[in-house]
Protein backbone atom coordinates (compact mmCIF):
# COMPACT_ATOMS: atom_id res chain seq x y z
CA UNK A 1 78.20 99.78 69.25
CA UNK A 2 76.21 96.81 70.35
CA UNK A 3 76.53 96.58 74.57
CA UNK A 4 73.29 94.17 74.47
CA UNK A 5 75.50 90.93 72.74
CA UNK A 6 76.31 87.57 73.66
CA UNK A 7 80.21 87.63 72.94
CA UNK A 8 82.74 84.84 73.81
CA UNK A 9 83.71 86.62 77.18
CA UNK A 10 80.02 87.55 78.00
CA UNK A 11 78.30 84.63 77.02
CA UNK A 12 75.00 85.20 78.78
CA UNK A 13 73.31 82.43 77.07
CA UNK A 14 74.96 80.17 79.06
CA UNK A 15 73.48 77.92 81.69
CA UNK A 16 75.32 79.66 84.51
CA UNK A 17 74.37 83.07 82.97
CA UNK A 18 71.18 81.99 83.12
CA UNK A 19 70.80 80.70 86.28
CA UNK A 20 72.79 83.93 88.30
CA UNK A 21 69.52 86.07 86.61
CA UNK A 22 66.42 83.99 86.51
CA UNK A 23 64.87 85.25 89.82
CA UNK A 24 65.07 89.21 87.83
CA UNK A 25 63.83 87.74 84.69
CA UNK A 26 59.99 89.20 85.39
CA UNK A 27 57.62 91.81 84.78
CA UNK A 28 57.29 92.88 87.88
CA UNK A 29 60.67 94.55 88.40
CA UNK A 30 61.74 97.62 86.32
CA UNK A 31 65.19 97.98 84.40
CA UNK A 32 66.50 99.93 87.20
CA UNK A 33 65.16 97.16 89.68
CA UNK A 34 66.68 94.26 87.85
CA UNK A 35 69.90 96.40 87.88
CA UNK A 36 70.20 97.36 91.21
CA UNK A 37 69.09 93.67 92.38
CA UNK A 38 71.83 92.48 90.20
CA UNK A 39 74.81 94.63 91.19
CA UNK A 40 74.06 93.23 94.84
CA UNK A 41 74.25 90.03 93.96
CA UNK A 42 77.50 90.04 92.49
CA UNK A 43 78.95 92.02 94.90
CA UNK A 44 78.10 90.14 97.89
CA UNK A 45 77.66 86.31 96.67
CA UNK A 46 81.08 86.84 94.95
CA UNK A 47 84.28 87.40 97.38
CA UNK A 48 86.78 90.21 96.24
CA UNK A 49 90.03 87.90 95.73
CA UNK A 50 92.79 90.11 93.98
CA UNK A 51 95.37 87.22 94.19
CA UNK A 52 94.10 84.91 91.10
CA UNK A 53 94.19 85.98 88.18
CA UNK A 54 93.68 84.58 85.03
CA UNK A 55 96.18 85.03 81.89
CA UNK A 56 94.03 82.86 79.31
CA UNK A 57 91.05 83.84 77.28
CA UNK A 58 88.97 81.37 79.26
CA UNK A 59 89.99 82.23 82.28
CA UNK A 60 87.99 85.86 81.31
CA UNK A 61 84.28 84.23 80.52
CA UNK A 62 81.49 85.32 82.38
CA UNK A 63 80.14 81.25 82.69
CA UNK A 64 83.76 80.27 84.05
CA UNK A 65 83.34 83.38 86.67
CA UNK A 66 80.22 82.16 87.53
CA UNK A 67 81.34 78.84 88.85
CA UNK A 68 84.09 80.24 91.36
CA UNK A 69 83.15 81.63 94.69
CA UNK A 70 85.20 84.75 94.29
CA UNK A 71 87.03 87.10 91.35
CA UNK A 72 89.05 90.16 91.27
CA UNK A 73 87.67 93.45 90.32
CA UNK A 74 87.44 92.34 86.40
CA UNK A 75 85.99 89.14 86.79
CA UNK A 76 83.01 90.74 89.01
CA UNK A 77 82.27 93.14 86.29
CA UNK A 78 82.37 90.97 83.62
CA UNK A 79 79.72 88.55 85.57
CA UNK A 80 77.92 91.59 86.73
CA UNK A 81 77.79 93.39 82.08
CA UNK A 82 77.20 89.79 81.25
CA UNK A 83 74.07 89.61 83.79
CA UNK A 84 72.91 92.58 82.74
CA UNK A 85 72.90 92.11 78.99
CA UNK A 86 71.08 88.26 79.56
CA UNK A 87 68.65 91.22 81.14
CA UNK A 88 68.56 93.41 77.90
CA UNK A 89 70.32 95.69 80.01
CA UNK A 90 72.84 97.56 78.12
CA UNK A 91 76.25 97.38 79.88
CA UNK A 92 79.92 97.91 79.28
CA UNK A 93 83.56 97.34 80.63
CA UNK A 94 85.52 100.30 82.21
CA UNK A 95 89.54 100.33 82.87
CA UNK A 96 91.31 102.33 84.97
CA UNK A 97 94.57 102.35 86.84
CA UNK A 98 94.03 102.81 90.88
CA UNK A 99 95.96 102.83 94.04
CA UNK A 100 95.02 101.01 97.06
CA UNK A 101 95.95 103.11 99.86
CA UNK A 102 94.67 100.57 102.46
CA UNK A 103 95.78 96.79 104.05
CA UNK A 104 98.40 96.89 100.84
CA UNK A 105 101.18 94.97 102.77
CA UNK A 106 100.42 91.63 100.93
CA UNK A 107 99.37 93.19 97.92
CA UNK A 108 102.42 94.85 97.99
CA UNK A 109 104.41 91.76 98.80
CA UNK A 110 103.04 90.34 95.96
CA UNK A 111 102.68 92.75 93.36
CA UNK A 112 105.64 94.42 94.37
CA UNK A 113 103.09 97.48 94.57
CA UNK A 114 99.92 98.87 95.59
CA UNK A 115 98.78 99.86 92.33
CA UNK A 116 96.29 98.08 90.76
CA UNK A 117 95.67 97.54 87.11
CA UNK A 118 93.86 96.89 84.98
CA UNK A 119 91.02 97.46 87.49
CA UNK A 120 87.37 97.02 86.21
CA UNK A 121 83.90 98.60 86.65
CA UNK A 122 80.62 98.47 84.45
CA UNK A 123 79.00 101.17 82.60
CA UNK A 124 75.45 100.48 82.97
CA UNK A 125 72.60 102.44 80.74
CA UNK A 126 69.42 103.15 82.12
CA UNK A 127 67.05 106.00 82.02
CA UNK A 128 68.58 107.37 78.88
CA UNK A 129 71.96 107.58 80.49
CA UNK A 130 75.44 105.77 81.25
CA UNK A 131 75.97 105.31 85.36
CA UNK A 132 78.88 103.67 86.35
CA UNK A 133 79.44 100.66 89.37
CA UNK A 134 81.75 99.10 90.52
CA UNK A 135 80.61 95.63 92.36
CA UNK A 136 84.02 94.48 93.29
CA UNK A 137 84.65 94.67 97.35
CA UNK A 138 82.03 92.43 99.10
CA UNK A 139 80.37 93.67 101.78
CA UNK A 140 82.21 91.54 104.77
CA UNK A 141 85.58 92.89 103.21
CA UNK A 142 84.27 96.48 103.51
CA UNK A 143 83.09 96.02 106.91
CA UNK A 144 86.52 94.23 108.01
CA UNK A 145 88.40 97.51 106.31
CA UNK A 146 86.25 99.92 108.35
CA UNK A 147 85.19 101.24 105.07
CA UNK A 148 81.75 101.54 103.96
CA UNK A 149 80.34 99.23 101.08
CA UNK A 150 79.23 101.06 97.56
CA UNK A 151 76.03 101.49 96.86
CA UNK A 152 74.37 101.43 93.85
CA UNK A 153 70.64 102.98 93.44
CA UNK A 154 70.55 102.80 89.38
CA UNK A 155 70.99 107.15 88.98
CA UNK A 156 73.73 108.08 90.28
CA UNK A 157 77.98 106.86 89.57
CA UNK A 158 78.76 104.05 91.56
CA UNK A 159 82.73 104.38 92.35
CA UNK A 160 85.44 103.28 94.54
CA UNK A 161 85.54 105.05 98.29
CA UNK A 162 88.10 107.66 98.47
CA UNK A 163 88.28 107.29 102.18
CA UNK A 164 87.18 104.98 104.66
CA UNK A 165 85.55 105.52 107.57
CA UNK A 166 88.07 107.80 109.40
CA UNK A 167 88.92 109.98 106.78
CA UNK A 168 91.92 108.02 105.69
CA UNK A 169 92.37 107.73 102.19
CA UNK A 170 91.30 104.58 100.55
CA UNK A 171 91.02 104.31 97.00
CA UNK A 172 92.98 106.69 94.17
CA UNK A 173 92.03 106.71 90.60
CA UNK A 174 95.45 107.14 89.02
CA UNK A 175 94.89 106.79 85.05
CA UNK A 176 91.59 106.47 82.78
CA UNK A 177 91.69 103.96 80.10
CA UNK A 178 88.08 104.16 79.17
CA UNK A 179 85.23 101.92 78.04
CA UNK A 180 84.87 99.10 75.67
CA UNK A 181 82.37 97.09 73.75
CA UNK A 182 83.39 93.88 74.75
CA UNK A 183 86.58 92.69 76.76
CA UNK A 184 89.66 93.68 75.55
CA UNK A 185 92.03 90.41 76.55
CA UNK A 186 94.79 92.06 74.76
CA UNK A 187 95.07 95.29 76.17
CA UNK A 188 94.33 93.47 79.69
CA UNK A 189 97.69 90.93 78.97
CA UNK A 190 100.04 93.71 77.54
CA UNK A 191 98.70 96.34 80.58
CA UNK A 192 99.70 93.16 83.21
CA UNK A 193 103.17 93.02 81.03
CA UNK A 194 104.08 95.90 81.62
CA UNK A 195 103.04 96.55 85.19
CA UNK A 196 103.44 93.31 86.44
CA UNK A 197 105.96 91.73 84.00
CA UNK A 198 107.19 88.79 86.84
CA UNK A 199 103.85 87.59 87.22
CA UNK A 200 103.15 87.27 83.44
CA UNK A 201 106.72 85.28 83.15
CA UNK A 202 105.08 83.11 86.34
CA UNK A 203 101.65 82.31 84.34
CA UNK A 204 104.15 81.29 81.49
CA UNK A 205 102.56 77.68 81.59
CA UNK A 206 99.86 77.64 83.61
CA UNK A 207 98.28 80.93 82.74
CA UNK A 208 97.65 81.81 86.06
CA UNK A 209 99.08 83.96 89.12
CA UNK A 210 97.78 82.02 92.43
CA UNK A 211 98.76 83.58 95.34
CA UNK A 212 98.07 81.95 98.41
């Protein structure tokens, strides 16, 4: 497996690519620096929008990600594996299934559910190891849900918060669909079929869901 190459979704050679890493592109910072640094960046400079998403290939490149002031929980991974490999980081895409347990009422209006999937996190290696993050809810979302932002300190797994700050229960990992080299657009469209199978049928020509 090769998690250190350019693909057509992770096209870290690009100018935007470029540009969302050149301050980490130095000596003076370790692997685990530039990767910590990183995961920040995209999870605060990037606002957590779950209502567009994206049915065409291009919709799913790291450079087109780059140029939008927010992204769903995919889209901020991508932009955070494609970061990391312009790094010679080695990184990965992770799929799940999860249940949002908190402020669902539009999602639910929308989705006609609070389940979420496919939802997206990065495998990231360093120190001889795979740790996972997951850079999707900005900080100012966190803080407005009363729930604590993830943090990230390069050694230990990075996941969603179970509960927020009163206990309640936040976040539910309902099904595992593992890792991948690159991004799997298929299994992404036929997963959104059949969860979602009105908003596929609404992307028919535009090939994307825009919620407002």
């Amino acid at each position: 497996m090769n998690y250190l190459e350019s693909t057509y979704f992770l096209d870290y050679e690009s100018d935007e690519i470029q540009e969302l890493v050149k301050e980490f592109k130095t000596d003076t910072l370790s692997a685990k620096e530039k990767a910590i640094k990183l995961y920040y960046k995209v999870r605060d400079q990037w606002r957590y929008d779950p209502y567009n998403i994206h049915l065409t290939k291009e919709g799913y490149r790291a450079s087109e990600i780059a140029k939008k002031p927010y992204g769903h929980c995919v889209d901020k991974s991508i932009l955070l594996i494609a970061g990391l490999r312009a790094l010679q980081i080695p990184a990965r895409i992770h799929l799940a299934k999860v249940k949002n347990h908190i402020a669902v009422e539009k999602l639910t209006e929308k989705f006609g559910t609070n389940e979420l999937t496919p939802h997206g996190m990065v495998n990231i290696f360093l120190d001889g190891k795979w740790v996972k993050a997951s850079p999707a809810f900005n900080k100012t979302l966190c803080e407005k849900c009363n729930v604590a932002p993830l943090e990230f300190d390069g050694e230990n797994d990075s996941m969603f918060q179970e509960f927020d700050a009163a206990g309640n229960i936040f976040m539910e990992y309902l099904e595992d669909y593992g890792h991948f080299e690159d991004i799997p657009f298929d299994f992404m469209i036929d997963n959104m079929k059949t969860h979602y199978p009105e908003l596929v049928t609404m992307s028919a020509d535009s090939g994307i869901v825009k919620f407002e």
